[in-house]
C-alpha atoms as a PDB file:
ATOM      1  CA  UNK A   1       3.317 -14.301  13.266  1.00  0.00           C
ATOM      2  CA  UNK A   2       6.086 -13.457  11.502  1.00  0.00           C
ATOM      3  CA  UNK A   3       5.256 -13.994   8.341  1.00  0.00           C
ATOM      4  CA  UNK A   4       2.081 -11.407   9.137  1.00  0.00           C
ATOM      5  CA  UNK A   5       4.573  -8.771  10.543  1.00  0.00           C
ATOM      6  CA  UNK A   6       7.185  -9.318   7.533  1.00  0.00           C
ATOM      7  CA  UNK A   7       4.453  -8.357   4.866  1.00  0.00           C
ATOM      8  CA  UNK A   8       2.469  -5.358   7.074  1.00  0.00           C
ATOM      9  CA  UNK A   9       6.417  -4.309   7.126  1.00  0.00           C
ATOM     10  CA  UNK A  10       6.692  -4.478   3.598  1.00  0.00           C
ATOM     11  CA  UNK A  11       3.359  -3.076   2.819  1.00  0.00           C
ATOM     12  CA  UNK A  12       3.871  -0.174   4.804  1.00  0.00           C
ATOM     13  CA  UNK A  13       7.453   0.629   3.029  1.00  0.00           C
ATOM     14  CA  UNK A  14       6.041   0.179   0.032  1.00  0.00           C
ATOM     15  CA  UNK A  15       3.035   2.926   0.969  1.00  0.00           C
ATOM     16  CA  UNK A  16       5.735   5.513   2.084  1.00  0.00           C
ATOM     17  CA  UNK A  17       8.143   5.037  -0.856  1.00  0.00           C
ATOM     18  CA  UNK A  18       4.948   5.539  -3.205  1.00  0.00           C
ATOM     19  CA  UNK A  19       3.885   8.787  -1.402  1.00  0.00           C
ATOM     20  CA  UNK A  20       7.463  10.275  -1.708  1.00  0.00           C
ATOM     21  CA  UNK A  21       7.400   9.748  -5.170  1.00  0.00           C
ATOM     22  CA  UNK A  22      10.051   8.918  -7.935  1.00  0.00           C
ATOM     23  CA  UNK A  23      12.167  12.218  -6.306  1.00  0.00           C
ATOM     24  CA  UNK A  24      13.717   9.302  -4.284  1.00  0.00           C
ATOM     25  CA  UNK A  25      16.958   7.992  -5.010  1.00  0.00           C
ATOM     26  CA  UNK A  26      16.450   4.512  -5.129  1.00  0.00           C
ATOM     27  CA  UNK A  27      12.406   5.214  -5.955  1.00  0.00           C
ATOM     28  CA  UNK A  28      12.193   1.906  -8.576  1.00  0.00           C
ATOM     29  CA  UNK A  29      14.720  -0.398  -7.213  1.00  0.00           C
ATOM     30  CA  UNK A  30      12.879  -0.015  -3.725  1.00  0.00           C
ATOM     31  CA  UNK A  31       9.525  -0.261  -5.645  1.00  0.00           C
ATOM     32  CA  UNK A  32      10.991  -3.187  -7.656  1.00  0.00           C
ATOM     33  CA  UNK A  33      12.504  -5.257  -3.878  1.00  0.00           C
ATOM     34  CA  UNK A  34       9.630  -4.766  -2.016  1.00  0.00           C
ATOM     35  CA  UNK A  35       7.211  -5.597  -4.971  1.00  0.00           C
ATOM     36  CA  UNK A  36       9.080  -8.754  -5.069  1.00  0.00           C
ATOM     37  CA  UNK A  37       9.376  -9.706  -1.492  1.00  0.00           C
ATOM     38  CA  UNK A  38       5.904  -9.234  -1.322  1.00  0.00           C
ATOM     39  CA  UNK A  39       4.813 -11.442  -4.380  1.00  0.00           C
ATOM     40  CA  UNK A  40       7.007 -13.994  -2.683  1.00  0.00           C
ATOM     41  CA  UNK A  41       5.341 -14.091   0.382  1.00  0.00           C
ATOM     42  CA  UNK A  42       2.227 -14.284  -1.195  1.00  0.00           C
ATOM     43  CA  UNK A  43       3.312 -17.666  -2.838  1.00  0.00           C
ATOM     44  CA  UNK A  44       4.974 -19.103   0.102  1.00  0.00           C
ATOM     45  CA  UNK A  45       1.086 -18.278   1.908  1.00  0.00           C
ATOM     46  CA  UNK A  46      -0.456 -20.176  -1.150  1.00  0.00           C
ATOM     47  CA  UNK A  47       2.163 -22.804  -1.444  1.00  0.00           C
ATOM     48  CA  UNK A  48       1.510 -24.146   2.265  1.00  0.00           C
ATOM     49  CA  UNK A  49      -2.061 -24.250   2.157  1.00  0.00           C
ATOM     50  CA  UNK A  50      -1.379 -26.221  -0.852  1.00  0.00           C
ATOM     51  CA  UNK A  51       1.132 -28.462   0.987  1.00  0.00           C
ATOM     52  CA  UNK A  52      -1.165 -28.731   4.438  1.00  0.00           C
ATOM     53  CA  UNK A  53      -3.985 -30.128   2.233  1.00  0.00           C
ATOM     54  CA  UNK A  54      -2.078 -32.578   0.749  1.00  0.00           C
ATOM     55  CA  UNK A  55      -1.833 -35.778   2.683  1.00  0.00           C
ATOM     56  CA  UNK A  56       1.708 -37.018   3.289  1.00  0.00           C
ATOM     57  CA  UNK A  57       0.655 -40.482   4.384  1.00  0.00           C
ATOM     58  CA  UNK A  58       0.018 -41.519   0.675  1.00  0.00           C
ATOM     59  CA  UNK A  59       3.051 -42.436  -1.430  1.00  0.00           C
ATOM     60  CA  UNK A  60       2.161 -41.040  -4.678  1.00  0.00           C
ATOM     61  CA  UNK A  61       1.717 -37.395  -3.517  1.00  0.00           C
ATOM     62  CA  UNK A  62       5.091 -37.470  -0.909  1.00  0.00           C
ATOM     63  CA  UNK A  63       7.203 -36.524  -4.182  1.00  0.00           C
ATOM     64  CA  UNK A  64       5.274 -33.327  -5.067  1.00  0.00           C
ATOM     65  CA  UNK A  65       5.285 -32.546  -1.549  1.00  0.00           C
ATOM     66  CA  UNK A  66       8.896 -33.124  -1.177  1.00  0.00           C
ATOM     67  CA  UNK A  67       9.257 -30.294  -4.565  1.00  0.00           C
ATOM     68  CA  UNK A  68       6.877 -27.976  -3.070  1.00  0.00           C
ATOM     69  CA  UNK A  69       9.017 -27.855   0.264  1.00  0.00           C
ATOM     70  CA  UNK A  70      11.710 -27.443  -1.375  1.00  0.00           C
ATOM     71  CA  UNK A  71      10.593 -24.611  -3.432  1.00  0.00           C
ATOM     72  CA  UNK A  72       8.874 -22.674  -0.250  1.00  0.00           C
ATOM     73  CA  UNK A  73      12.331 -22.820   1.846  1.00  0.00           C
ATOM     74  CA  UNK A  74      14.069 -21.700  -1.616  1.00  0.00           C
ATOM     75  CA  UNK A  75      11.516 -18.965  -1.367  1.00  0.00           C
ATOM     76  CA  UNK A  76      11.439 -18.461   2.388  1.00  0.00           C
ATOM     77  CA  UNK A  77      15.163 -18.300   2.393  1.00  0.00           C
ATOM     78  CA  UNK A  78      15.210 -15.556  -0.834  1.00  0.00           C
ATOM     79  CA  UNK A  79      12.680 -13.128   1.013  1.00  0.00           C
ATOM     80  CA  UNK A  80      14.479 -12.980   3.986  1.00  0.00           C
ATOM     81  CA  UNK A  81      18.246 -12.767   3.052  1.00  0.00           C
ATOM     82  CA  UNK A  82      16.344  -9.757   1.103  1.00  0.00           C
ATOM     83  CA  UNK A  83      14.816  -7.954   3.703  1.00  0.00           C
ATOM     84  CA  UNK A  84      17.938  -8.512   5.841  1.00  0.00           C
ATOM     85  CA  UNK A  85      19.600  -6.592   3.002  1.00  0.00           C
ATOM     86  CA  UNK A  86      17.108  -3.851   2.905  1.00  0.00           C
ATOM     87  CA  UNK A  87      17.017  -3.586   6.735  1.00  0.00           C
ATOM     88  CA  UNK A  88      20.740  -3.223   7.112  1.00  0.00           C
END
């Protein structure tokens, strides 16, 4: 839940900084964060319905799922040290 509130969060900043316009201060580095945040919560999404349909039980596939979680809580850990940023 969340993840769902994180990007409706993000969505909405991004639809108010948009209808402001570039007269904002920070107009393209906001555009620029939250474009970014979201795009990263997009692949996190797609990278564990990748990682649920992958069975763990067999050997040969427990490496790339061992990468792929790895990458996620990169990921994971990126988008929110960023939105703590943005929020504070």
């Amino acid at each position: 839940m969340l993840d769902v509130a994180l990007f409706m969060a993000n969505a909405a900043q991004l639809k108010a900084i948009v209808e402001q316009g570039p007269s904002f201060h920070y107009y393209v580095a906001l555009i620029v964060l939250i474009s970014v945040s979201l795009f990263f919560q997009m692949t996190i999404g797609i990278l564990l319905i990748v990682m649920a349909r992958l069975n763990l039980n067999d050997v040969a596939k427990q490496q790339r799922l061992d990468l792929l979680n790895n990458i996620t809580t990169v990921l994971i850990l990126l988008t929110l040290e960023r939105d703590d940023a943005h929020c504070s």
